[in-house]
PDB file of N, CA and C in Angstrom:
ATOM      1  N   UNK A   1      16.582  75.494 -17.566  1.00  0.00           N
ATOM      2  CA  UNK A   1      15.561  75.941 -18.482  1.00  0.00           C
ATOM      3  C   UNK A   1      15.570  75.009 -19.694  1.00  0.00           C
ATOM      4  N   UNK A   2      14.141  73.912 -19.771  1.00  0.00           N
ATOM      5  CA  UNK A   2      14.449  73.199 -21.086  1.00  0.00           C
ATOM      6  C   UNK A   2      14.479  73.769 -22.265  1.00  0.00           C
ATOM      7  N   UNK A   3      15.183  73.855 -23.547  1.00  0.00           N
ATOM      8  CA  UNK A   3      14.769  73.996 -24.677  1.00  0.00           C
ATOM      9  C   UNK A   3      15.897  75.743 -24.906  1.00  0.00           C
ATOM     10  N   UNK A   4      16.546  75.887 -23.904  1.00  0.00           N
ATOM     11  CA  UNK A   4      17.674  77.092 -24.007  1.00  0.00           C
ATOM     12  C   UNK A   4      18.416  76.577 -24.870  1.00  0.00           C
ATOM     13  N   UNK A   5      19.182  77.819 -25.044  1.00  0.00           N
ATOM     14  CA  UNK A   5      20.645  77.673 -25.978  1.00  0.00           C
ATOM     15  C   UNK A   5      21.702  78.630 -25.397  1.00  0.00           C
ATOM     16  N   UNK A   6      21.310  78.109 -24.081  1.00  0.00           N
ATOM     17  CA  UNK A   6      22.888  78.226 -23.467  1.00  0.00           C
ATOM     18  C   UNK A   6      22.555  77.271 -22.015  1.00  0.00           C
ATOM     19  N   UNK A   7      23.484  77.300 -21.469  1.00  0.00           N
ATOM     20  CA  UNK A   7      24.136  76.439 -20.187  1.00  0.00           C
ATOM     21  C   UNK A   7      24.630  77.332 -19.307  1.00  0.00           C
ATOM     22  N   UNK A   8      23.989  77.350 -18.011  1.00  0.00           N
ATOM     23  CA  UNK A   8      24.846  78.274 -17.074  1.00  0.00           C
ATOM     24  C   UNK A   8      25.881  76.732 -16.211  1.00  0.00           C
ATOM     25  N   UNK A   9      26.802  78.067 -16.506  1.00  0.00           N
ATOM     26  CA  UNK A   9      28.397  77.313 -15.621  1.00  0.00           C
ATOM     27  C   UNK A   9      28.761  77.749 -14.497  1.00  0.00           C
ATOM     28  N   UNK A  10      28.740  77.230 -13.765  1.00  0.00           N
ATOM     29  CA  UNK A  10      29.432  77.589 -12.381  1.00  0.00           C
ATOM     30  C   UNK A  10      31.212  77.259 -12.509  1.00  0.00           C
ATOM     31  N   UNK A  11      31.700  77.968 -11.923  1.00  0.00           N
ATOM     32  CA  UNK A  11      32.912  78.025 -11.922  1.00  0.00           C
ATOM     33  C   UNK A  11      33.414  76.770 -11.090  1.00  0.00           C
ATOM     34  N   UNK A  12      33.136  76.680 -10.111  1.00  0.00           N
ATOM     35  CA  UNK A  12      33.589  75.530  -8.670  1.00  0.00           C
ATOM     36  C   UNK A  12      33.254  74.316  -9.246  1.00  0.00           C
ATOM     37  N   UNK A  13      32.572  74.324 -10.055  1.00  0.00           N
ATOM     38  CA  UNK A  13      32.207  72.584 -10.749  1.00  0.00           C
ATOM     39  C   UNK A  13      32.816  72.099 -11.748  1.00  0.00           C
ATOM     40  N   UNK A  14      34.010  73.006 -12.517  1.00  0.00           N
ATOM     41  CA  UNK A  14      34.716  72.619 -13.374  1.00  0.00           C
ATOM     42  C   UNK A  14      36.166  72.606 -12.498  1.00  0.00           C
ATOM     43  N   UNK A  15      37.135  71.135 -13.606  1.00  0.00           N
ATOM     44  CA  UNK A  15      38.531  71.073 -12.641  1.00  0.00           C
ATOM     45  C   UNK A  15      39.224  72.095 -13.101  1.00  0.00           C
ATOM     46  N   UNK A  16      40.152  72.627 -12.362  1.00  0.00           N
ATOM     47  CA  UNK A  16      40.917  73.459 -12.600  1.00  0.00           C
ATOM     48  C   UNK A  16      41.626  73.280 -14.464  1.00  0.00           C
ATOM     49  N   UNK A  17      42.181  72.543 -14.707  1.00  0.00           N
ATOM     50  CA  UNK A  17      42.769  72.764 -15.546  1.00  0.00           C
ATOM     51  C   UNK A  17      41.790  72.704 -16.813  1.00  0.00           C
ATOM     52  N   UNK A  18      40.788  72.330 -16.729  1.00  0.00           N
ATOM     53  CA  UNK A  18      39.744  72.355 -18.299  1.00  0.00           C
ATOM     54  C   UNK A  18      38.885  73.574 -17.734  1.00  0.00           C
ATOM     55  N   UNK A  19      38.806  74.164 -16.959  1.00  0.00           N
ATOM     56  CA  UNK A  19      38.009  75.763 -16.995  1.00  0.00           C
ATOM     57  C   UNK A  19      38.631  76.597 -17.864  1.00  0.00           C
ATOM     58  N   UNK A  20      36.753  76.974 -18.682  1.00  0.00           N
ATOM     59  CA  UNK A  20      36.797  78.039 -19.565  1.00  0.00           C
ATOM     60  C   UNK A  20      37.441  79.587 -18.701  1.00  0.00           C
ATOM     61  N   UNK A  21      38.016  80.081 -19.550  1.00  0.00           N
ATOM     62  CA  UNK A  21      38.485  81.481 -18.669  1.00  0.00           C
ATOM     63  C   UNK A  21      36.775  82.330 -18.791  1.00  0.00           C
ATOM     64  N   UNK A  22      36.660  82.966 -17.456  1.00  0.00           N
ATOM     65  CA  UNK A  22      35.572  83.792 -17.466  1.00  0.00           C
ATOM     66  C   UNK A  22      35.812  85.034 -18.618  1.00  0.00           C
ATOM     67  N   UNK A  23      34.625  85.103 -19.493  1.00  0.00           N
ATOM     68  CA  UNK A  23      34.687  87.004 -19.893  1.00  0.00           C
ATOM     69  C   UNK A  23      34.050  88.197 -19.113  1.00  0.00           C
ATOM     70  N   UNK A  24      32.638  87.333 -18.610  1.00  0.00           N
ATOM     71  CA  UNK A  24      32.430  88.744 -18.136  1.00  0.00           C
ATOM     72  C   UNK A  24      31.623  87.833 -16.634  1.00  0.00           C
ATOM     73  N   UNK A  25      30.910  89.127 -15.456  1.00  0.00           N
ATOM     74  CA  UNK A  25      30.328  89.050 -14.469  1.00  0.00           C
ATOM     75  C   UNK A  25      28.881  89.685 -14.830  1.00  0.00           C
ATOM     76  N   UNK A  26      27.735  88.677 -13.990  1.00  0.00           N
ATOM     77  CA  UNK A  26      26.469  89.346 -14.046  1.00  0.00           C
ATOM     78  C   UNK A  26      26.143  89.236 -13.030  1.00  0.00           C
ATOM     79  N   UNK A  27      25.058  90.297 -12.894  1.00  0.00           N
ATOM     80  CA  UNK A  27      24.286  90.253 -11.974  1.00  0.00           C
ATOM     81  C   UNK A  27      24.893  90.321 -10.454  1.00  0.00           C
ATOM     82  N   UNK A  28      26.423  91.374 -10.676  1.00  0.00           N
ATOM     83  CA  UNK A  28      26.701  91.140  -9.405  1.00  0.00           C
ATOM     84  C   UNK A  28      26.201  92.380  -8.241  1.00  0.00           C
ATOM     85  N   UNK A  29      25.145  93.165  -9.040  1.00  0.00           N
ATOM     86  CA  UNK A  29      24.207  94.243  -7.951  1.00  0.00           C
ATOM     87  C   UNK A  29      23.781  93.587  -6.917  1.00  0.00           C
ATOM     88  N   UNK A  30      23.350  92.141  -6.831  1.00  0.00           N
ATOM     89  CA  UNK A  30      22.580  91.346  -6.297  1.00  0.00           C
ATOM     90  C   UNK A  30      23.391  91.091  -4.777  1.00  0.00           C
ATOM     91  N   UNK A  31      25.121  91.356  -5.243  1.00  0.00           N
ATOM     92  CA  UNK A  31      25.670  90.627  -3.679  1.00  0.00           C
ATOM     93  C   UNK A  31      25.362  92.008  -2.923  1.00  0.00           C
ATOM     94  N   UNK A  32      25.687  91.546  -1.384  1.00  0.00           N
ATOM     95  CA  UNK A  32      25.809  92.707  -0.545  1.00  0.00           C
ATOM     96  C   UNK A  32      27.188  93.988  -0.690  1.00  0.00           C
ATOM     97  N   UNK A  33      28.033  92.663  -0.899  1.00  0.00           N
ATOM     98  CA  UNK A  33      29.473  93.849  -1.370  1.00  0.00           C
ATOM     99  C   UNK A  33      30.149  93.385  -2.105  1.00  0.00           C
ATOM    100  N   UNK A  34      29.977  93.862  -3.637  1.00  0.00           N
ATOM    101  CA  UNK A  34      30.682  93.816  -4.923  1.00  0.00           C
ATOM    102  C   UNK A  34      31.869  94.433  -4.482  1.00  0.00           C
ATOM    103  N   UNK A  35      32.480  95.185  -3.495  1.00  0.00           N
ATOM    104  CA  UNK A  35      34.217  95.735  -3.907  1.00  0.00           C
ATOM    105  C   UNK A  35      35.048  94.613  -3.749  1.00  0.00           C
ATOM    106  N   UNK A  36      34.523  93.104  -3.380  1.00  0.00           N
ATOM    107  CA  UNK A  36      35.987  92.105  -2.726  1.00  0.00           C
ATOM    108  C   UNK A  36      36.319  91.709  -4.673  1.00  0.00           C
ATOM    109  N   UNK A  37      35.062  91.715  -5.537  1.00  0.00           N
ATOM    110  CA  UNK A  37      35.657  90.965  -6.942  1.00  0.00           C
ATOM    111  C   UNK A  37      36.702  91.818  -7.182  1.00  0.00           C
ATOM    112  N   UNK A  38      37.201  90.849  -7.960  1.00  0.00           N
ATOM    113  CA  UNK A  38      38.707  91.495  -8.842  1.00  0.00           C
ATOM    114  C   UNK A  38      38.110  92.248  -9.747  1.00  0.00           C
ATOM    115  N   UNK A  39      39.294  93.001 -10.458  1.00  0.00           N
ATOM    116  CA  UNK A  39      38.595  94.164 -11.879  1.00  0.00           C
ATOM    117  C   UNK A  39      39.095  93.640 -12.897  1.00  0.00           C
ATOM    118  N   UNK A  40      39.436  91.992 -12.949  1.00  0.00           N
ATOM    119  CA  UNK A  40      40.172  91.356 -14.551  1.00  0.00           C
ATOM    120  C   UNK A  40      39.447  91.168 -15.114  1.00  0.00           C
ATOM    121  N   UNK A  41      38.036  91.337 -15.207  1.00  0.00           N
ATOM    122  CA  UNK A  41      36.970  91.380 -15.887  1.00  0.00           C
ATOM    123  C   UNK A  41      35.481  91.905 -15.744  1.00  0.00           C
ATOM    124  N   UNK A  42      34.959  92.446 -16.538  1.00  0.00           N
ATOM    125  CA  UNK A  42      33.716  93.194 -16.313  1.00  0.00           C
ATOM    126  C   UNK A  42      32.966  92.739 -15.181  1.00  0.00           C
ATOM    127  N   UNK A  43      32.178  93.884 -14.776  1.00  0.00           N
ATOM    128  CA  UNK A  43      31.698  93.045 -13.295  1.00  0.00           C
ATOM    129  C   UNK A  43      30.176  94.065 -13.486  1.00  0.00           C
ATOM    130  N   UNK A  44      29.292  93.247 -14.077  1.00  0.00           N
ATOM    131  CA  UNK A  44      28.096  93.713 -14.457  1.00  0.00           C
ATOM    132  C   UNK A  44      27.177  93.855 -13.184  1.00  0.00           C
ATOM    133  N   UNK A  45      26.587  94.919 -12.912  1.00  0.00           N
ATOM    134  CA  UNK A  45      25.935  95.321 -11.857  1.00  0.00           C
ATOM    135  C   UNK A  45      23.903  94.557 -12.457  1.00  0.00           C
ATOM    136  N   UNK A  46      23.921  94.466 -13.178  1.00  0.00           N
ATOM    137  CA  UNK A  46      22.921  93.943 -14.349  1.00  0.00           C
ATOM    138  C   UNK A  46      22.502  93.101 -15.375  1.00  0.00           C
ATOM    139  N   UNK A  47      21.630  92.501 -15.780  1.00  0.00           N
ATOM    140  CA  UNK A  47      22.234  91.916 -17.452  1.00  0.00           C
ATOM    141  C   UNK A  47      22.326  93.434 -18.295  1.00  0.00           C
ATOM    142  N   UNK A  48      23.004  92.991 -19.551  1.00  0.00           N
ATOM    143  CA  UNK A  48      23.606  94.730 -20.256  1.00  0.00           C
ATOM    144  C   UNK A  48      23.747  94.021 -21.268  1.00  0.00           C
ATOM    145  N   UNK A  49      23.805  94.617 -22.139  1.00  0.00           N
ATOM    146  CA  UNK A  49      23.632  94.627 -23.511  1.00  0.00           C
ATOM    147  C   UNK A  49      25.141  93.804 -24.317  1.00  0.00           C
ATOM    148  N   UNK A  50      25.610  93.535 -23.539  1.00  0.00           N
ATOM    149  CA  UNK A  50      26.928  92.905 -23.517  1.00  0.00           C
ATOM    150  C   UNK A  50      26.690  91.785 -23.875  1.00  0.00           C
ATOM    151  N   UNK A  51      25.994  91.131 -22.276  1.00  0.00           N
ATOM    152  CA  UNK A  51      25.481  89.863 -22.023  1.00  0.00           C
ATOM    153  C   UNK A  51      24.365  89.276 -23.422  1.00  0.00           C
ATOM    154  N   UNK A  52      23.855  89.932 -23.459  1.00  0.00           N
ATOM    155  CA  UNK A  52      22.797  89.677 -24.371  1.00  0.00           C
ATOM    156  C   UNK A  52      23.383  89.298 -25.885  1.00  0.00           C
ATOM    157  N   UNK A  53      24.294  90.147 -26.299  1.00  0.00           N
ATOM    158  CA  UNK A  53      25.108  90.152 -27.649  1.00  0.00           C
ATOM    159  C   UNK A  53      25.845  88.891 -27.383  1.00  0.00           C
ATOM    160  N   UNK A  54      26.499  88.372 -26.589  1.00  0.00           N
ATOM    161  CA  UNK A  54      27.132  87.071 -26.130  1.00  0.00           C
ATOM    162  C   UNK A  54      26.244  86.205 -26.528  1.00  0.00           C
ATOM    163  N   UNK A  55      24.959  86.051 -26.154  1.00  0.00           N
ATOM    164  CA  UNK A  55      24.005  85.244 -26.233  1.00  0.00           C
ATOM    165  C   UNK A  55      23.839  84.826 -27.391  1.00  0.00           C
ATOM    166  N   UNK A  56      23.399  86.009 -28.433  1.00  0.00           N
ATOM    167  CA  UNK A  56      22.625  86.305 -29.785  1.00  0.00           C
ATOM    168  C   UNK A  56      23.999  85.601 -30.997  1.00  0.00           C
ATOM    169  N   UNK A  57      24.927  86.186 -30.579  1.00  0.00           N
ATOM    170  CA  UNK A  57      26.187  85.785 -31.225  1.00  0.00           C
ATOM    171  C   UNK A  57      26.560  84.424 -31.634  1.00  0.00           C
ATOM    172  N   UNK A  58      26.501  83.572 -29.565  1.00  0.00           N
ATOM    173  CA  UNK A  58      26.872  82.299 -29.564  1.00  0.00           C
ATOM    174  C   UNK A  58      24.939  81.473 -30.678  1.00  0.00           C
ATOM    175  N   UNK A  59      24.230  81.920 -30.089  1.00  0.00           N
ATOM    176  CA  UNK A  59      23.197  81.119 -30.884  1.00  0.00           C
ATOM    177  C   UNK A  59      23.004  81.433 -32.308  1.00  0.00           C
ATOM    178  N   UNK A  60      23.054  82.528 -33.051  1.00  0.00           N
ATOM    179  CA  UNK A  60      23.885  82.397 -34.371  1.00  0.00           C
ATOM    180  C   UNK A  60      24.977  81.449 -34.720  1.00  0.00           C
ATOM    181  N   UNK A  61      25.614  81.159 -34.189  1.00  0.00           N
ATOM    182  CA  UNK A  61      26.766  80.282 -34.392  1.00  0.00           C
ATOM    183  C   UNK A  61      26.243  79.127 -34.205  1.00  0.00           C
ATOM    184  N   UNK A  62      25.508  78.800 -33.679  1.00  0.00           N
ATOM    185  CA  UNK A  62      24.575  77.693 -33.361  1.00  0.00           C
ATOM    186  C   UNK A  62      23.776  77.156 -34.023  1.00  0.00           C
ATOM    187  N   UNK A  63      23.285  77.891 -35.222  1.00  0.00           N
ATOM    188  CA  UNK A  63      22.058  77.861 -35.975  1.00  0.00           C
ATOM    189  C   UNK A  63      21.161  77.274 -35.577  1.00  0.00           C
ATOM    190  N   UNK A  64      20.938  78.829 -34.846  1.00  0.00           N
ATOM    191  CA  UNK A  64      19.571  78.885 -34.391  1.00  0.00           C
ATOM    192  C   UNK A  64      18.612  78.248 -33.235  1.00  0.00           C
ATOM    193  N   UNK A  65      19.695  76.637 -33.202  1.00  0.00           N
ATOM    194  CA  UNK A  65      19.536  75.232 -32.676  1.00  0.00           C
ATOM    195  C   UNK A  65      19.199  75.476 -30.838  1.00  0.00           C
ATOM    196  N   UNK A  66      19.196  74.265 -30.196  1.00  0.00           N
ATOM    197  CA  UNK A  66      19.094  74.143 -28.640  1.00  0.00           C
ATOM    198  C   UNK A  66      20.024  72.720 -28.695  1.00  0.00           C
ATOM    199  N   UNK A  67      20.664  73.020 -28.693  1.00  0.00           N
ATOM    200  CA  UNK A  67      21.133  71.226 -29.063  1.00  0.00           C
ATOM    201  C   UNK A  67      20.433  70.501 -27.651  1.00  0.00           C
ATOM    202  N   UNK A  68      21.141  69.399 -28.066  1.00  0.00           N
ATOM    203  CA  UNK A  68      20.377  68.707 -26.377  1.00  0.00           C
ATOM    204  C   UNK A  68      22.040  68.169 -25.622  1.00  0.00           C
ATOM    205  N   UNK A  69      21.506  67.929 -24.248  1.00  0.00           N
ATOM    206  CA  UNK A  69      23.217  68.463 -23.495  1.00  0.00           C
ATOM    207  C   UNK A  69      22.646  67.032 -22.685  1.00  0.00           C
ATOM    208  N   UNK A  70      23.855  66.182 -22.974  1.00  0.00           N
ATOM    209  CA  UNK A  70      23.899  64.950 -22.260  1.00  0.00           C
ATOM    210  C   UNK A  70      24.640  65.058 -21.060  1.00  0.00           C
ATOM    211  N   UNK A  71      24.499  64.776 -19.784  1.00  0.00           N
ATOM    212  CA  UNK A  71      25.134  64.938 -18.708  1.00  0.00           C
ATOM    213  C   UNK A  71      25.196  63.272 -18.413  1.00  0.00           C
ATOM    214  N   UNK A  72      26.886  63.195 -18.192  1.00  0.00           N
ATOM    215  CA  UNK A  72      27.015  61.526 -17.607  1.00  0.00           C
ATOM    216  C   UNK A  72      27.486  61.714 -16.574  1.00  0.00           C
ATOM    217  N   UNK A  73      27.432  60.774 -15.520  1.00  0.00           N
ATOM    218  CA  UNK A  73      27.695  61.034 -14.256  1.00  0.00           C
ATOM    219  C   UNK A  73      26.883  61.675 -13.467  1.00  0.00           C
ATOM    220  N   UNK A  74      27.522  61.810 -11.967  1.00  0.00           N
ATOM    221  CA  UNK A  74      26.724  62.678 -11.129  1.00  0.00           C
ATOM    222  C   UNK A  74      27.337  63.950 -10.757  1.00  0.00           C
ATOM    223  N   UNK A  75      26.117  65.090 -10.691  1.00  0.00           N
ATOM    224  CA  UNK A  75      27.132  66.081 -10.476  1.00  0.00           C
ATOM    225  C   UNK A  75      26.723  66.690  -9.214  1.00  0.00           C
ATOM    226  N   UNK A  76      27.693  66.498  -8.264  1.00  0.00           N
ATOM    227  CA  UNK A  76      27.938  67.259  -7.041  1.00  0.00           C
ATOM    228  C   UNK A  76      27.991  68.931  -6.904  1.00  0.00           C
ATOM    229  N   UNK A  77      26.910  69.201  -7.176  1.00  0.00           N
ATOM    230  CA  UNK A  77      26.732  70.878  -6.780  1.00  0.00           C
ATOM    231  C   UNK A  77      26.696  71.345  -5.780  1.00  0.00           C
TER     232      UNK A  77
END
């Protein structure tokens, strides 16, 4: 999405040792069977009001901004 102020991360595309620790799960109504996730962290059946405050929070901190996100290299998704 151009012109956001956030970045979705996939987990599998970062190396092990520089991955951010996850806080929370979204949108996991969507799989067929949510019981295999673990319970070490929220496991949102939805976006929730959680998610959203995450958002509002980090782009406050942001002022206000979209910065612009340079990607070097290629990335194997």
């Amino acid at each position: 999405m151009k012109s956001a102020h956030w970045l979705s991360v996939y987990l599998h595309l970062w190396p092990a040792a520089t991955r951010p620790k996850p806080e929370l799960r979204t949108m996991v109504g969507d799989l067929k069977d949510a019981s295999d996730l673990p319970a070490d962290i929220r496991n949102l059946k939805t976006h929730h009001l959680t998610f959203y405050a995450k958002l509002l929070k980090a782009w406050i901190a942001m002022g206000f901004r979209a910065p612009k996100i340079d990607v070097r290299g290629a990335i194997d998704a």
